[in-house]
Protein backbone atom coordinates (compact mmCIF):
# COMPACT_ATOMS: atom_id res chain seq x y z
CA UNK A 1 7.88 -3.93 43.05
CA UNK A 2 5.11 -2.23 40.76
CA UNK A 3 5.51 -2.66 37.08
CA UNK A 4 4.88 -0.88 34.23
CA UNK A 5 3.51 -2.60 31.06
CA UNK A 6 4.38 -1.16 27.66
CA UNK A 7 2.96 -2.76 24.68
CA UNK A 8 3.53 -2.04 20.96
CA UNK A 9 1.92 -3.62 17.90
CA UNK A 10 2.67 -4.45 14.05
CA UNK A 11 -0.66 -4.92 12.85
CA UNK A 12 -0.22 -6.67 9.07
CA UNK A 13 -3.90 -6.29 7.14
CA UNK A 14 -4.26 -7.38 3.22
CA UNK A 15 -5.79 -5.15 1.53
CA UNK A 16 -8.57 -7.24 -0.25
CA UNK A 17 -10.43 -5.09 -2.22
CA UNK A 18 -8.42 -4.34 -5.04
CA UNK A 19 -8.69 -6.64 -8.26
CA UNK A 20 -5.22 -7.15 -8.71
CA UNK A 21 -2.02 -7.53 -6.31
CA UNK A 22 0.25 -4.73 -5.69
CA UNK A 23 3.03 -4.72 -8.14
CA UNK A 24 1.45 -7.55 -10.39
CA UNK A 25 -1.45 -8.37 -12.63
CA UNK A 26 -2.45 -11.72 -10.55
CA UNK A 27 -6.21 -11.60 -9.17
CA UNK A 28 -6.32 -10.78 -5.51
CA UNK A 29 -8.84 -13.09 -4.15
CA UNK A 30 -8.87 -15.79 -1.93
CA UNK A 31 -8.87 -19.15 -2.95
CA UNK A 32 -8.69 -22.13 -1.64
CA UNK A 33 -7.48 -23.69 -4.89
CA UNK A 34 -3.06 -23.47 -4.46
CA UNK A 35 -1.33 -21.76 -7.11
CA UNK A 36 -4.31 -20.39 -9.13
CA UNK A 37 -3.80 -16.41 -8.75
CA UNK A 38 -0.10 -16.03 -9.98
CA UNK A 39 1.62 -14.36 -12.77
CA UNK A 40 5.36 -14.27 -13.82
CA UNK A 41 6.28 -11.55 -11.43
CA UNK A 42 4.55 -12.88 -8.61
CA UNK A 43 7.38 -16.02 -9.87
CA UNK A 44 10.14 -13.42 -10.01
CA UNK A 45 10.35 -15.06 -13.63
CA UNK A 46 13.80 -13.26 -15.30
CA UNK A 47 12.85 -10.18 -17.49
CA UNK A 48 9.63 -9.43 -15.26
CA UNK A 49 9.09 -6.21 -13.73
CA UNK A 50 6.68 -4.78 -11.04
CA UNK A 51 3.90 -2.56 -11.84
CA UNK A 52 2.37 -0.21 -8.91
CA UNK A 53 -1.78 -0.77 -7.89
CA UNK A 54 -2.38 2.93 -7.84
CA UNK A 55 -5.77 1.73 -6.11
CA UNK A 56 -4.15 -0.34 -3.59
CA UNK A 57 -1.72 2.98 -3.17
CA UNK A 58 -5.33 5.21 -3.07
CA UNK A 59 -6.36 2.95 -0.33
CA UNK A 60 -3.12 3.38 1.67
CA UNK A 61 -3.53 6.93 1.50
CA UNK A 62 -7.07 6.79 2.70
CA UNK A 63 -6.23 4.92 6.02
CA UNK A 64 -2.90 7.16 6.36
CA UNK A 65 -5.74 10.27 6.78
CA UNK A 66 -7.80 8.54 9.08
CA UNK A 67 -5.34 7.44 11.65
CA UNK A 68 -4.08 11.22 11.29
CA UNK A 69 -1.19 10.51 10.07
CA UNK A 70 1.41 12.42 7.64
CA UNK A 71 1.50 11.90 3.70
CA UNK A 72 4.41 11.98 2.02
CA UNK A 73 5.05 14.28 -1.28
CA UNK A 74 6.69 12.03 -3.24
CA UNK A 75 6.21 7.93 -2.65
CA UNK A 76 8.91 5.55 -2.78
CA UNK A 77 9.36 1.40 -2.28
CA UNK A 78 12.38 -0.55 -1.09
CA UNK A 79 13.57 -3.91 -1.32
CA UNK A 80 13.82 -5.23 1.80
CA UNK A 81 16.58 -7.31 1.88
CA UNK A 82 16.41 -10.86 4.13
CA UNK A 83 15.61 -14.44 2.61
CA UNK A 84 12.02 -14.99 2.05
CA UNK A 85 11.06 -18.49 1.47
CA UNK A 86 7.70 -18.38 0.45
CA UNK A 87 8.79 -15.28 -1.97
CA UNK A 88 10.71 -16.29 -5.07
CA UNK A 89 12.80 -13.04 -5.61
CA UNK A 90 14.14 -13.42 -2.51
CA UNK A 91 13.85 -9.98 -0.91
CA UNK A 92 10.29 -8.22 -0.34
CA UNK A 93 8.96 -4.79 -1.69
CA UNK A 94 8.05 -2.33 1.08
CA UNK A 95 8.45 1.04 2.27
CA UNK A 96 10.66 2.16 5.49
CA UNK A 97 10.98 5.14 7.53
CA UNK A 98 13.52 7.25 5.08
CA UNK A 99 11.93 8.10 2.38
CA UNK A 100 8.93 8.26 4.18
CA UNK A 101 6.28 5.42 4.07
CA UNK A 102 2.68 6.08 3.05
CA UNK A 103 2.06 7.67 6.73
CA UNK A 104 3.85 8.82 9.63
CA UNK A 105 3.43 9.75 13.28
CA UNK A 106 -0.12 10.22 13.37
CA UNK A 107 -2.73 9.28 16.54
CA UNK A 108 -5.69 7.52 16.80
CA UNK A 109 -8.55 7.36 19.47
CA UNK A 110 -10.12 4.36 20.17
CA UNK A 111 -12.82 3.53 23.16
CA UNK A 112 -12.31 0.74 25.70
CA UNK A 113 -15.32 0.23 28.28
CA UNK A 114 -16.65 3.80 27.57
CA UNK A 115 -13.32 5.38 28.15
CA UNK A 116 -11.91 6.76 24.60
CA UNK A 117 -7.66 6.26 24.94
CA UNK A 118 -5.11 7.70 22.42
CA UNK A 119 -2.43 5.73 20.86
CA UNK A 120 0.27 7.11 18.49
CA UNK A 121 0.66 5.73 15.35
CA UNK A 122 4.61 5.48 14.50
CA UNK A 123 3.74 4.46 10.45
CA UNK A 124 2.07 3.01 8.49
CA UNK A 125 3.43 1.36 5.52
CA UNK A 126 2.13 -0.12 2.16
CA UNK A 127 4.38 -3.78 1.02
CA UNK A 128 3.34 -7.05 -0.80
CA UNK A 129 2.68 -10.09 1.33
CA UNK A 130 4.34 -13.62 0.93
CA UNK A 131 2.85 -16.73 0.00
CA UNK A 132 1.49 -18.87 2.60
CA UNK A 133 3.53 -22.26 3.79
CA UNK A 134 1.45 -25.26 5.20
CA UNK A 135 3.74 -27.63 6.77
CA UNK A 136 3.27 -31.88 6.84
CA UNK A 137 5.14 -34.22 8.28
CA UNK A 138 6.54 -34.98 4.61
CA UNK A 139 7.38 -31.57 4.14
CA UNK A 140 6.66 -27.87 3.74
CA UNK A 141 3.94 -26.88 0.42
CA UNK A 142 3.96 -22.91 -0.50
CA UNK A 143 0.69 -21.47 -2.01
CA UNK A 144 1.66 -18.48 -3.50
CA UNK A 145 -1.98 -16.98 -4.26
CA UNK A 146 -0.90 -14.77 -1.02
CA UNK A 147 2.62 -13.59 -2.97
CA UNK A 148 1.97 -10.28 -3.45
CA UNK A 149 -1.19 -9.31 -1.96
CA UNK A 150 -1.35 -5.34 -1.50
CA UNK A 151 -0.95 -5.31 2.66
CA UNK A 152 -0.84 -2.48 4.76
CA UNK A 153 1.41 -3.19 7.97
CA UNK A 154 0.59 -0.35 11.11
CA UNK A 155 2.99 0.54 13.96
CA UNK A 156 2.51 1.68 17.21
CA UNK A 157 4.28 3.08 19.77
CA UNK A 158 4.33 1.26 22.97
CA UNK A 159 1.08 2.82 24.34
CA UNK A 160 -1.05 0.27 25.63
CA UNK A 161 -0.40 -0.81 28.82
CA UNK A 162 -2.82 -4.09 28.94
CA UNK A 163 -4.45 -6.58 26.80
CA UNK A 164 -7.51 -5.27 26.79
CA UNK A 165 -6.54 -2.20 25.33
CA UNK A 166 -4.30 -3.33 22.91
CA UNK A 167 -7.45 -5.98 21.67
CA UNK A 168 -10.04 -2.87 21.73
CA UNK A 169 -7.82 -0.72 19.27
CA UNK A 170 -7.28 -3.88 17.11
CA UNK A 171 -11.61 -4.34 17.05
CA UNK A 172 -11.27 -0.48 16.08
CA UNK A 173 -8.74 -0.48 13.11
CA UNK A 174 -10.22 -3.70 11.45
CA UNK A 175 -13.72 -1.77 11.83
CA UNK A 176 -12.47 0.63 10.11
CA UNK A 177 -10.63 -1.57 7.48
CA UNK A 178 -14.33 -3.15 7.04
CA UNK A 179 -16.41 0.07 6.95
CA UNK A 180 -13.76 1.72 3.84
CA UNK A 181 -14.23 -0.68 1.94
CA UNK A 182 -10.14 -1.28 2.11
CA UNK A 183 -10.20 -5.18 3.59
CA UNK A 184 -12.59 -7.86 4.58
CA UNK A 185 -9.97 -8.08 7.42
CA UNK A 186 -10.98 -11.97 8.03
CA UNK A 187 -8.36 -13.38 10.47
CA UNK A 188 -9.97 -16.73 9.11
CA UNK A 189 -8.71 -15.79 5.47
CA UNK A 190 -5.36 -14.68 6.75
CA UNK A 191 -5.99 -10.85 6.23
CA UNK A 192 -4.81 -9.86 9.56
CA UNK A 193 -2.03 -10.68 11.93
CA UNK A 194 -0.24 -9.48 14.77
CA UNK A 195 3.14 -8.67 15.87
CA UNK A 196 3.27 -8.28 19.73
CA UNK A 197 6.21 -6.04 21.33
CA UNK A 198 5.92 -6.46 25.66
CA UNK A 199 8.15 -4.94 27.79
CA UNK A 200 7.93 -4.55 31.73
CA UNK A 201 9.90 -1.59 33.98
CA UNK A 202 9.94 -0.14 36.95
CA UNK A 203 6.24 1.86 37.37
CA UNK A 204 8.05 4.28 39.39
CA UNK A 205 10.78 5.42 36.69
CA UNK A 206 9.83 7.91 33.90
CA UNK A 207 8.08 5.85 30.90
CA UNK A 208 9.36 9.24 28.83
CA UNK A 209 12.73 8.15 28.68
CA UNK A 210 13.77 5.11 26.85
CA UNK A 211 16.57 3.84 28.87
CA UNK A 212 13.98 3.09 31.71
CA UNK A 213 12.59 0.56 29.46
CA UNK A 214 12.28 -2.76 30.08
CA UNK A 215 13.75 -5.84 27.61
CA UNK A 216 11.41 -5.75 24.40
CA UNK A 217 10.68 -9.72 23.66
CA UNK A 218 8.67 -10.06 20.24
CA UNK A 219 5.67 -12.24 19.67
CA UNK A 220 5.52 -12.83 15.83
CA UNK A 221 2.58 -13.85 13.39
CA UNK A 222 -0.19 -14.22 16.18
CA UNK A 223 -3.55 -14.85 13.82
CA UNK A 224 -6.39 -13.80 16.07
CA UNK A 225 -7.17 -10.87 18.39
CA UNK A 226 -8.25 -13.46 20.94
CA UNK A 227 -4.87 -15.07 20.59
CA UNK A 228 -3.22 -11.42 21.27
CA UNK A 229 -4.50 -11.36 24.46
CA UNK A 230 -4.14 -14.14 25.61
CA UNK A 231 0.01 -13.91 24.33
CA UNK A 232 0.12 -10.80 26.22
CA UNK A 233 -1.20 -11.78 29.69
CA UNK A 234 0.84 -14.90 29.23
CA UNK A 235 3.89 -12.86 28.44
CA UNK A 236 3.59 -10.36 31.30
CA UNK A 237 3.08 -13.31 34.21
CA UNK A 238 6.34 -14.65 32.80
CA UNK A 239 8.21 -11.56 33.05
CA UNK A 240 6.41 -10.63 36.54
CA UNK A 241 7.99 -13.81 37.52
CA UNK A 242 10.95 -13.73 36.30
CA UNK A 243 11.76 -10.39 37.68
CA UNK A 244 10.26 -10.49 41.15
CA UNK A 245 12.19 -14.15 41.41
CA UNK A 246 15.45 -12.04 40.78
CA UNK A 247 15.92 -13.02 37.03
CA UNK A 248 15.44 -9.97 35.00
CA UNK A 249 18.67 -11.58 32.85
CA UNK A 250 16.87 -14.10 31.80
CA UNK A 251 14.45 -11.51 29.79
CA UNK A 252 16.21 -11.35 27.03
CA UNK A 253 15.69 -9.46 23.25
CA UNK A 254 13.96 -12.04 21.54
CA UNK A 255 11.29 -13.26 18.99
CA UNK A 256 8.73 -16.03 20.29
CA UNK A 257 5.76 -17.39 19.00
CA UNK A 258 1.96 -17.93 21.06
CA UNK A 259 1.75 -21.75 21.04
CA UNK A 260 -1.98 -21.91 21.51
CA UNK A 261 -1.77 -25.80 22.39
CA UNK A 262 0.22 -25.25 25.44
CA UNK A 263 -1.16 -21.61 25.68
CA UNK A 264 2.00 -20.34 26.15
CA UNK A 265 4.96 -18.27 24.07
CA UNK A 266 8.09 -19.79 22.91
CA UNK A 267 11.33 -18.80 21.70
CA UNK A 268 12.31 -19.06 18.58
CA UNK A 269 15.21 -16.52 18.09
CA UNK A 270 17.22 -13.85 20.12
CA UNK A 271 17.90 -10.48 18.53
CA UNK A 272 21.06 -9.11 20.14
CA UNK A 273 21.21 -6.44 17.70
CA UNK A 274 17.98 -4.84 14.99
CA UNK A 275 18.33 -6.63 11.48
CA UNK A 276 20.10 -5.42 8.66
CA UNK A 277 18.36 -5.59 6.07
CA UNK A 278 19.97 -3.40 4.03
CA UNK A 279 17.20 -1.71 2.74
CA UNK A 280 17.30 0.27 -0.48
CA UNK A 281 14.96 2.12 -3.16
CA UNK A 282 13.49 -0.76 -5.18
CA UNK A 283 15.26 0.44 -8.65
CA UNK A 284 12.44 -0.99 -11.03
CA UNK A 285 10.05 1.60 -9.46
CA UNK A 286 10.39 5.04 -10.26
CA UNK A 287 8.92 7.63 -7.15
CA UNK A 288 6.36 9.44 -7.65
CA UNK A 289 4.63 12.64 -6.36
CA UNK A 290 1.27 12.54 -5.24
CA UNK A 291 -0.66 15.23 -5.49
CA UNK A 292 -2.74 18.13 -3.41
CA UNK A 293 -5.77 17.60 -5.46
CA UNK A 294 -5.65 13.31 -5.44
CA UNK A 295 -5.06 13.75 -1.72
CA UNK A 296 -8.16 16.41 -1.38
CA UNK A 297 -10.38 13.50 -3.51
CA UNK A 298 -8.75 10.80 -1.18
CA UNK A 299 -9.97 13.03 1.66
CA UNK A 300 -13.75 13.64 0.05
CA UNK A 301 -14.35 9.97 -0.44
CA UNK A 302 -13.84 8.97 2.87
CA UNK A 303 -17.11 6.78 4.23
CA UNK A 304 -18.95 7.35 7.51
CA UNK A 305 -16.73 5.53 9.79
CA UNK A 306 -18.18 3.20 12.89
CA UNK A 307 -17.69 5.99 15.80
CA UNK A 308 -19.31 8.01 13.25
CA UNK A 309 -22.50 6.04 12.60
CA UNK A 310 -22.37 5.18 16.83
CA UNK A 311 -22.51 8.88 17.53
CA UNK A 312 -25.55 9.45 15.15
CA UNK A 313 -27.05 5.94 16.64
CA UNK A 314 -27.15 7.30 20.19
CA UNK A 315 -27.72 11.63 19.34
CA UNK A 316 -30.38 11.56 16.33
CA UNK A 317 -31.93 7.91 16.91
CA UNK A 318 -32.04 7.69 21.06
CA UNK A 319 -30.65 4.09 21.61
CA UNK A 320 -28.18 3.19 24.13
CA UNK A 321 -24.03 4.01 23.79
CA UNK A 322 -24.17 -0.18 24.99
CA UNK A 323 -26.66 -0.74 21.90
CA UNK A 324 -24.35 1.89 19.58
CA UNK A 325 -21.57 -0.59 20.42
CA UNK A 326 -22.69 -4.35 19.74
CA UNK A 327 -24.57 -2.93 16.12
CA UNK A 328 -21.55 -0.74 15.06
CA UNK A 329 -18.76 -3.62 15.76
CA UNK A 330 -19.90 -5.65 12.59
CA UNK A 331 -20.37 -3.50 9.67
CA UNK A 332 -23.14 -6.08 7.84
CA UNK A 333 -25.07 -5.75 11.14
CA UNK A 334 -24.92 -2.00 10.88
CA UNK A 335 -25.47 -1.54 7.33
CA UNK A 336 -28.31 -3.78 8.41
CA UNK A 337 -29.92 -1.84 10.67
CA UNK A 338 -29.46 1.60 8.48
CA UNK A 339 -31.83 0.10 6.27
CA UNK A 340 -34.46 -0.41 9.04
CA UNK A 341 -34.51 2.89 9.73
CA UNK A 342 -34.22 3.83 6.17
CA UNK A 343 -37.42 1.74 5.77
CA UNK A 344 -38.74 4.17 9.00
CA UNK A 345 -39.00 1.46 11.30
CA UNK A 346 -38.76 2.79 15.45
CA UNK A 347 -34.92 2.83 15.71
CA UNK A 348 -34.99 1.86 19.24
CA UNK A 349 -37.33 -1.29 18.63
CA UNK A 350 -35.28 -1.52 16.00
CA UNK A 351 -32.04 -1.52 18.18
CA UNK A 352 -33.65 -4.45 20.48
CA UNK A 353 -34.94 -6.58 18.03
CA UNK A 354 -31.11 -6.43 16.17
CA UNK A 355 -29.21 -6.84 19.07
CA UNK A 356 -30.93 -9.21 21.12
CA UNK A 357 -33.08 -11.61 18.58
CA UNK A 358 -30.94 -11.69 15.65
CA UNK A 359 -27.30 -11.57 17.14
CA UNK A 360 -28.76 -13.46 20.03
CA UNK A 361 -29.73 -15.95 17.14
CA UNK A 362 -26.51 -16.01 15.40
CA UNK A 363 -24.43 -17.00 18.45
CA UNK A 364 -27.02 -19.60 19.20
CA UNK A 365 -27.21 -21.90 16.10
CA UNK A 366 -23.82 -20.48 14.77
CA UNK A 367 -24.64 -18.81 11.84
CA UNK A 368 -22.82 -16.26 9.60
CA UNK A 369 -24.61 -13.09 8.50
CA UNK A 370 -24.76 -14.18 4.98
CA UNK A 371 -26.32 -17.38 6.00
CA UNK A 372 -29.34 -15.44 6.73
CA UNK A 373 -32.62 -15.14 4.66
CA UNK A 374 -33.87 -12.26 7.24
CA UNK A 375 -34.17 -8.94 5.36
CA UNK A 376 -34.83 -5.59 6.71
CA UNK A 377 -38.24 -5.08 5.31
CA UNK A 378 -39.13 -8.59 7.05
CA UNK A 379 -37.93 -6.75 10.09
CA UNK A 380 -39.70 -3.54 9.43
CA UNK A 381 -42.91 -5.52 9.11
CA UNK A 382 -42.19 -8.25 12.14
CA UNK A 383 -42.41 -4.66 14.19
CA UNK A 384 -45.51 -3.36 12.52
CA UNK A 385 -47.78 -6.26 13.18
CA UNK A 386 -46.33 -5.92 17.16
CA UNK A 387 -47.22 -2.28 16.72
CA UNK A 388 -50.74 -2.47 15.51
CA UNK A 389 -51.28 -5.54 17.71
CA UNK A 390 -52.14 -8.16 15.16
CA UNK A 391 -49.72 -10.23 16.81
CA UNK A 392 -47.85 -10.33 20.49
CA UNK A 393 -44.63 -9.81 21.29
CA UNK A 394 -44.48 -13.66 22.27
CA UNK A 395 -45.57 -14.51 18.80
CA UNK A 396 -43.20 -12.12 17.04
CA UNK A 397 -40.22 -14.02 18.39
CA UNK A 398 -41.72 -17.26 17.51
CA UNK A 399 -42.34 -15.62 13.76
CA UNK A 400 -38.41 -14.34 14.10
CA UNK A 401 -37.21 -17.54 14.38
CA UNK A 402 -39.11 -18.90 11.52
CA UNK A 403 -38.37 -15.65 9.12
CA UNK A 404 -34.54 -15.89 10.42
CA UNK A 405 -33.33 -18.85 7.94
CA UNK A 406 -36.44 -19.52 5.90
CA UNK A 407 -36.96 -16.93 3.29
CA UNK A 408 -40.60 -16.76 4.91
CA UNK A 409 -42.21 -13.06 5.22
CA UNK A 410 -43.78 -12.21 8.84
CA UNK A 411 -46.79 -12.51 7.18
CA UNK A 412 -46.68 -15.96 5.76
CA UNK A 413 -45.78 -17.34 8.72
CA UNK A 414 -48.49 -15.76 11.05
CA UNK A 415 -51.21 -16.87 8.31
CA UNK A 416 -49.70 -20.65 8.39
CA UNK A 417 -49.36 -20.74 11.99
CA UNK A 418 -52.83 -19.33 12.74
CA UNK A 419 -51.17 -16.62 14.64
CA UNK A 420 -53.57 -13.32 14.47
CA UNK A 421 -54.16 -11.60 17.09
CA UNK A 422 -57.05 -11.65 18.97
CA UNK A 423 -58.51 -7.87 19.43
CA UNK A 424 -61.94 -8.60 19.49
CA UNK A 425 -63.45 -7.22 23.31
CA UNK A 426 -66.77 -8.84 22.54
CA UNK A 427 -65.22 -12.31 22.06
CA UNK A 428 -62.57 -11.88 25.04
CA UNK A 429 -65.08 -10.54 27.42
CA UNK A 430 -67.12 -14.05 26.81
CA UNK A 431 -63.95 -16.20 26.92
CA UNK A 432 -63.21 -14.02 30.35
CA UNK A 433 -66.73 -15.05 31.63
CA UNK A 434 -66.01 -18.89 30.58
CA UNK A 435 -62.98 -18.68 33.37
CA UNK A 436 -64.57 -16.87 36.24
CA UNK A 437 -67.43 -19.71 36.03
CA UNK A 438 -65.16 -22.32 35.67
CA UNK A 439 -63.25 -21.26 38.82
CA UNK A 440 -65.42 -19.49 41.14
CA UNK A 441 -63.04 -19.80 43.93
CA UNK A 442 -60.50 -17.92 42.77
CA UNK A 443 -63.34 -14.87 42.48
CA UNK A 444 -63.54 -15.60 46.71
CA UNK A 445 -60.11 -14.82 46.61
CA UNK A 446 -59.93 -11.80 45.07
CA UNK A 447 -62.53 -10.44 46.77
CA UNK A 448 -60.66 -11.47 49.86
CA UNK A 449 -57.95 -8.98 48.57
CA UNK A 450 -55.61 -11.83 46.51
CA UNK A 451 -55.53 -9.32 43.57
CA UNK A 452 -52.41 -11.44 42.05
CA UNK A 453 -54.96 -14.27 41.07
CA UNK A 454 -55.86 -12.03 37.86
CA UNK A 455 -52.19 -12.74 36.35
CA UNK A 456 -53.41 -16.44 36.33
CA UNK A 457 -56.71 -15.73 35.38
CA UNK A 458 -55.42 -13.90 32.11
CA UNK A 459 -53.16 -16.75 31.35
CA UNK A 460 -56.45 -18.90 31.30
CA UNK A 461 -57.50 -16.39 28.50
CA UNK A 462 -54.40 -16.50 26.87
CA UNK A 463 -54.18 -20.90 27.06
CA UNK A 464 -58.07 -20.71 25.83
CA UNK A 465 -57.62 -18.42 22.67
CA UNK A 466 -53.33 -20.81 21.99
CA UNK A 467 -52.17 -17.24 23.06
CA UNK A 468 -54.09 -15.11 20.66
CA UNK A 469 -55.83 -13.05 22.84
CA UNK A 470 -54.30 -9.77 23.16
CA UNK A 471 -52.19 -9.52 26.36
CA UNK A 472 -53.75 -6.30 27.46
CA UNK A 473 -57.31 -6.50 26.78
CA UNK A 474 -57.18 -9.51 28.25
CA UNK A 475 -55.75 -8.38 31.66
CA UNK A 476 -58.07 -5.14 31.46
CA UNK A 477 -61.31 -7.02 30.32
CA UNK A 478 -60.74 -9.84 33.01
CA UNK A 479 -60.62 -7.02 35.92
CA UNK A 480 -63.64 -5.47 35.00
CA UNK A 481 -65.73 -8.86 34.73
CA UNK A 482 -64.83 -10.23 37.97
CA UNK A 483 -65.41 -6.96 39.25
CA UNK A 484 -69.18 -7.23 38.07
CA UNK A 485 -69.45 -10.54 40.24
């Protein structure tokens, strides 16, 4: 039997930009010091009471438009009612379907491999995280810098129908979270996890009606995109097997967890029937309504987003939709190269030089971004002496490497190294002459029709002037001198 994979996904991203916490005066920042960025309510300290980040609201707002979704007139928060360990008051402040959250039922394009694919977005809603719990043999520690963090948790409908396309919308959204300004969205920091919804059914029953659908089993808390996928393929050979063995019982409403040691999911819990949580309006926060003209400025200050700046990339600067891709993914490598061009350097040159040497770079010796001392002006002018041939394109990589990390300019380094190109004919065409005597029997065979021998003969120009010479002059100055023999 053919199977139909439907995948959904609870995407949870702090919002890290804002100076304070949601409902609470504490710095938002991360910290690897426990315990530092707390106040009383964060504590849920008796006579406290929450007060609402209209920036980290703003924000909300902002990322509600972009995913096309609906705002509501008037905003209101809920306690979410279900024991929170790591959050001393016990229940959680959030928003749920009725009243409306902070968006609804909005849709969202995405591209995977070329192809763009639409998802619909079920909501989006704006709640305060809960402190982080490290466990030890000895016991369980809570940090509670993360209590109360502004985070913005996004629903899908069960649209995606592999792994790869569930990963390639989750590259687009935390783009997007990068490129407003709204979140750092480092999965190393914590700022972004998964919840992973799979379900399997018959591929030839309408996917339209719910009752066709498979058994929903829940993947919880997965911290990395890579670790989404691999959930997910794990997740849908274990239901393949378990059905075409006969034992669709065994697929049971559940919650497991990716255990990336054994690279596999595990139960943790079954859910016979949805939670309770009794949700109600959280009474210490009055609604509000939010207005036309705040929602119009919202709108206004909206940045280029990434499928934005590819578009322009590939229409007004002529580079590749492959290129567009690998600079647009990482906003610091795309701010980046903006500034090249800004600086009028060739934006296709540009384009190689970004994606090849310096991400090529990066991977190899396993830097950062901000590890680098490269700026764009050193790139600019690593391109310039190429152009007006003061130094090869062999030697600009060897300068790249050298400008990469150490705060050199192109120019320093091709003054300390000796580098300068070569130009001069009058001194090539005598350094030509110096070969052709010093090998006269490769001249026999050229003029036996071996025309290939003047590669070699140009690399004795080149090993003659340490690779100085220029490339081309060379070539064209050594034809026309063994010509004259």
């Amino acid at each position: 039997m053919k199977y139909r994979v439907m995948i959904g996904l609870e995407m949870h991203c702090e919002i890290s930009e804002t100076k304070t916490k949601a409902f609470s005066s504490a710095k938002n920042d991360y910290s690897e010091y426990p315990n530092a960025s707390i106040r009383p309510v964060d504590m849920a300290f008796p006579g406290t009471l929450p007060t609402v980040n209209k920036e980290a609201v703003r924000m909300g707002l902002m990322m509600s438009m972009i995913l096309g979704c609906t705002q509501p007139e008037y905003l209101y928060f809920e306690r979410k009612n279900y024991y929170y360990p790591d959050l001393p008051k016990g229940f959680q402040i959030t928003q749920e379907t009725k009243p409306a959250p902070i968006g609804s039922f909005g849709e969202f394009t995405y591209e995977l491999n070329g192809e763009k694919k639409k998802i619909r977005i079920n909501n989006l809603h704006l709640e305060e995280d809960a402190a982080s719990s490290d466990h030890y043999p000895s016991g369980t520690r809570i940090n509670y810098n993360r209590a109360g963090v502004p985070l913005l948790e996004l629903v899908t409908e069960p649209d995606f129908r592999s792994a790869d396309e569930a990963v390639a919308f989750l590259e687009a959204i935390r783009s997007i979270y990068q490129y407003t300004g709204i979140s750092e969205a480092d999965s190393k920091k914590g700022q972004v996890r998964c919840d992973v919804n799979v379900s399997l059914m018959d591929a030839s029953l309408d996917d339209s009606d719910p009752k066709n659908w498979g058994t929903k089993v829940e993947m919880k808390n997965v911290n990395s995109f890579g670790g989404v996928r691999d959930a997910i393929n794990y997740e849908i050979k274990r239901q393949t097997e378990l059905l075409d063995a006969g034992k669709g019982d065994e697929i049971v409403q559940e919650t497991r967890r990716w255990d990336e040691e054994s690279s596999s999911t595990i139960s943790m819990r079954e859910k016979v029937d949805a939670i309770d949580y009794k949700y109600f309006v959280e009474p210490n926060i009055p609604k509000f309504k939010i207005s036309k003209e705040w929602l119009l400025e919202i709108k206004k200050s909206i940045p280029t987003l990434p499928y934005e700046r590819k578009e322009k990339y590939i229409n007004e600067y002529g580079i590749t939709d492959y290129d567009a891709t690998i600079i647009i993914k990482d906003k610091k490598v795309s701010d980046f190269y903006d500034e090249c061009i800004n600086l009028h350097a060739d934006p296709k040159l540009a384009s190689n030089w970004v994606t090849t040497n310096l991400l090529g770079n990066l991977n190899k010796l396993e830097l950062e971004f901000d590890e680098i001392t490269l700026t764009p002006k050193m790139l600019k002018d690593l391109i310039d002496l190429v152009n007006s041939k003061e130094i090869s394109s062999k030697q600009a990589k060897e300068v790249f490497a050298e400008i990469l990390t150490s705060g050199k300019t192109p120019q320093e380094v091709v003054k300390e190294k000796g580098m300068k190109q070569m130009s001069d004919e009058g001194e090539i065409v005598k350094i030509a002459n110096e070969v052709l005597d010093e090998n006269p029997d490769v001249i026999l065979k050229y003029k036996n029709g071996r025309n290939n021998v003047i590669d070699w003969l140009t690399g004795q120009i080149m090993k003659k002037t340490r690779g100085q010479a220029n490339p081309t002059i060379a070539r064209d100055t050594m034809i026309k001198e063994i010509e004259k023999r």
